[in-house]
Protein backbone atom coordinates (compact mmCIF):
# COMPACT_ATOMS: atom_id res chain seq x y z
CA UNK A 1 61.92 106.52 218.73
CA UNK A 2 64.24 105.75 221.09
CA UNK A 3 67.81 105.79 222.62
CA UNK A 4 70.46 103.40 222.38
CA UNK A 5 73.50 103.11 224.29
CA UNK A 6 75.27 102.22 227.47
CA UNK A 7 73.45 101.90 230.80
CA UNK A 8 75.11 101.19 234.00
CA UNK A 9 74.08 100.13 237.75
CA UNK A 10 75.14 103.46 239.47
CA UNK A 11 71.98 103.18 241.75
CA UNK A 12 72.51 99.37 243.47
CA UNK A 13 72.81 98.94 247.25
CA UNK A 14 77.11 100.06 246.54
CA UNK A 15 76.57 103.29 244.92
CA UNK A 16 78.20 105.19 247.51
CA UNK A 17 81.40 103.07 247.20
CA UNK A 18 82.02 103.59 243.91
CA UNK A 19 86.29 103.52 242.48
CA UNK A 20 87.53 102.02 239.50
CA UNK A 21 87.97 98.50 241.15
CA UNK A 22 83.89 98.87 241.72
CA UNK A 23 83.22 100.91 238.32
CA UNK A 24 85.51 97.60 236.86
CA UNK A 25 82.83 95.24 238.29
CA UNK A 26 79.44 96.51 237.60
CA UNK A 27 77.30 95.10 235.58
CA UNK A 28 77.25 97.37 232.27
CA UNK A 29 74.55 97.06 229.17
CA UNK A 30 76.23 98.16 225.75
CA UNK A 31 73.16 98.17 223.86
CA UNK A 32 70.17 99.79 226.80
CA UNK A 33 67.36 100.93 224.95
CA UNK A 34 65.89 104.37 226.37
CA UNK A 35 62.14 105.22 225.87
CA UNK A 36 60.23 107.72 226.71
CA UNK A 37 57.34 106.06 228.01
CA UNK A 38 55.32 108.62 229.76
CA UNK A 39 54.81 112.41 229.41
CA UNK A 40 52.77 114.79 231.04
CA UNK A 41 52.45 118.52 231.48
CA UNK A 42 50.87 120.66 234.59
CA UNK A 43 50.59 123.75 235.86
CA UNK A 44 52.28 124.63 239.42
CA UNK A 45 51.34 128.32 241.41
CA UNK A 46 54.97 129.69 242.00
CA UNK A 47 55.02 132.70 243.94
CA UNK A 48 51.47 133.75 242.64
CA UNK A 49 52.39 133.02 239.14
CA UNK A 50 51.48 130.06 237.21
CA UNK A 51 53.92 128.02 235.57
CA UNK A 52 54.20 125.04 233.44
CA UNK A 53 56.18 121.92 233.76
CA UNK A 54 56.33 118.81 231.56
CA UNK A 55 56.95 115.74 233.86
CA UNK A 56 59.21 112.98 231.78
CA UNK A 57 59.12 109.25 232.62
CA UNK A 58 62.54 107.58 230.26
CA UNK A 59 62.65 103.56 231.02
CA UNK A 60 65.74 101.59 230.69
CA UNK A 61 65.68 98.18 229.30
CA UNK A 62 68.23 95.97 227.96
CA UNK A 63 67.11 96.18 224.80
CA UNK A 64 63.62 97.34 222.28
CA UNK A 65 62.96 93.78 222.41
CA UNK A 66 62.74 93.93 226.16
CA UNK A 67 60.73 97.28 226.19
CA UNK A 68 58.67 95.83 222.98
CA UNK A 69 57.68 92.67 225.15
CA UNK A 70 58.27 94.94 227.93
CA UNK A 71 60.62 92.69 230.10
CA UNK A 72 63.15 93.24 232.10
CA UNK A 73 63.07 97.04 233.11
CA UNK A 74 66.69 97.76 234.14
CA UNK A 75 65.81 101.26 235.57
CA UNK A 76 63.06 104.39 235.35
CA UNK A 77 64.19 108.13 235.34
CA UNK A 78 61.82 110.45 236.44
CA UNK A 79 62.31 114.27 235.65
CA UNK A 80 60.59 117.43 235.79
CA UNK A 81 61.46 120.56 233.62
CA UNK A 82 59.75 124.05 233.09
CA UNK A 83 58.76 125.09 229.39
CA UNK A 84 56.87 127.80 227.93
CA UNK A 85 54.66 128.08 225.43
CA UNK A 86 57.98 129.21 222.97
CA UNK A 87 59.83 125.87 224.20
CA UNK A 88 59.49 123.26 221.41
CA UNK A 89 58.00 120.08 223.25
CA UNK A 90 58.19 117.46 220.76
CA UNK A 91 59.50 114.31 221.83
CA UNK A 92 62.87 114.40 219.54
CA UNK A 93 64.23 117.88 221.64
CA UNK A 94 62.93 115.74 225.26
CA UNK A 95 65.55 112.66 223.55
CA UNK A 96 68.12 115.22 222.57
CA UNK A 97 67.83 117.00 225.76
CA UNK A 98 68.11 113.61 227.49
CA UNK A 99 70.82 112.55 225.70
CA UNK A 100 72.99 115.51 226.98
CA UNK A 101 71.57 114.91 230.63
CA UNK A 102 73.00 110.95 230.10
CA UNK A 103 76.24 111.85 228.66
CA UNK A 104 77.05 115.19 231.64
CA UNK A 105 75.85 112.35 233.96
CA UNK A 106 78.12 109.58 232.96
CA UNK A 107 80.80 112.17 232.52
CA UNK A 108 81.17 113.70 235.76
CA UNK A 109 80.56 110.42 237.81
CA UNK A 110 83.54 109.08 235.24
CA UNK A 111 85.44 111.46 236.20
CA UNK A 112 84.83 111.11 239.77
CA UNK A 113 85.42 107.64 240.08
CA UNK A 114 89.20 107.86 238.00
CA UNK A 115 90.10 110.84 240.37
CA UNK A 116 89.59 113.70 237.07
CA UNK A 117 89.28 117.02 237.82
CA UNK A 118 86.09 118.35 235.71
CA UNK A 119 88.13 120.15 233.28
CA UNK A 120 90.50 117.24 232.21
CA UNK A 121 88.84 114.86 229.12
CA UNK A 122 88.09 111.71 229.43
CA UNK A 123 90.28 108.69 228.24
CA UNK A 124 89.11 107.58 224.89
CA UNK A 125 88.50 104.18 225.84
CA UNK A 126 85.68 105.98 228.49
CA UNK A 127 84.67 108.23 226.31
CA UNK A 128 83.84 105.13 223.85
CA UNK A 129 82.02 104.06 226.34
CA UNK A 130 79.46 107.06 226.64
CA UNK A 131 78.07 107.15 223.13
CA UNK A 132 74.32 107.28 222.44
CA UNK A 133 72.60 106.68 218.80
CA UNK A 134 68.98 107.70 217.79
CA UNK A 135 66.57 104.62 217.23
């Protein structure tokens, strides 16, 4: 299982110049493939009281070919979140979760670079653009 969708190069050496000319520019991959490719879970002491955290390793590659042959790694997120032992775990709610972290995250920096205000949508035609399918 997997995640399809658009990836782009927010994190090269010209990330902090980023405007529409730029956003124009960048390379962008239509059809990334995300993975989950690592998961583990640990405890952490947090003011005296133990606490649990799952630790989430999602790769980027251009496509499941690439991660199948595992080629051409386009980018690594690494994320930590708190559960409980009532929190479902199983990999589909860490996709769907990350799903909704990719599309807030291409949203707002979206929005940022075409001058948006957080409450205004989205064009269509970058909306379009920020649409991710289950594999």
């Amino acid at each position: 299982m997997g995640i399809t969708g658009i990836y782009i190069n927010f994190y090269d050496e010209n990330s902090d110049v980023i405007n529409l000319e730029t956003f124009n520019s960048m390379n962008k991959y239509t059809n990334a493939y995300y993975i989950i490719d690592d998961m583990n879970f640990f405890l952490e002491l947090v003011d005296d009281v133990e606490k649990t955290f799952v630790n989430i390793i999602v790769n980027v590659y251009n496509s499941q070919e690439d991660r199948n042959n595992r080629n051409n790694l386009l980018y690594s997120y690494f994320y930590n979140k708190e559960i409980t032992k009532n929190d479902n775990i199983l990999w589909t709610t860490q996709y769907n979760d990350f799903k909704q972290y990719l599309i807030n995250t291409y949203e707002t920096l979206l929005k940022k670079i075409l001058y948006l205000d957080s409450t205004t949508d989205l064009p269509t035609e970058y909306q379009n653009l920020i649409s991710f399918t289950d594999t």
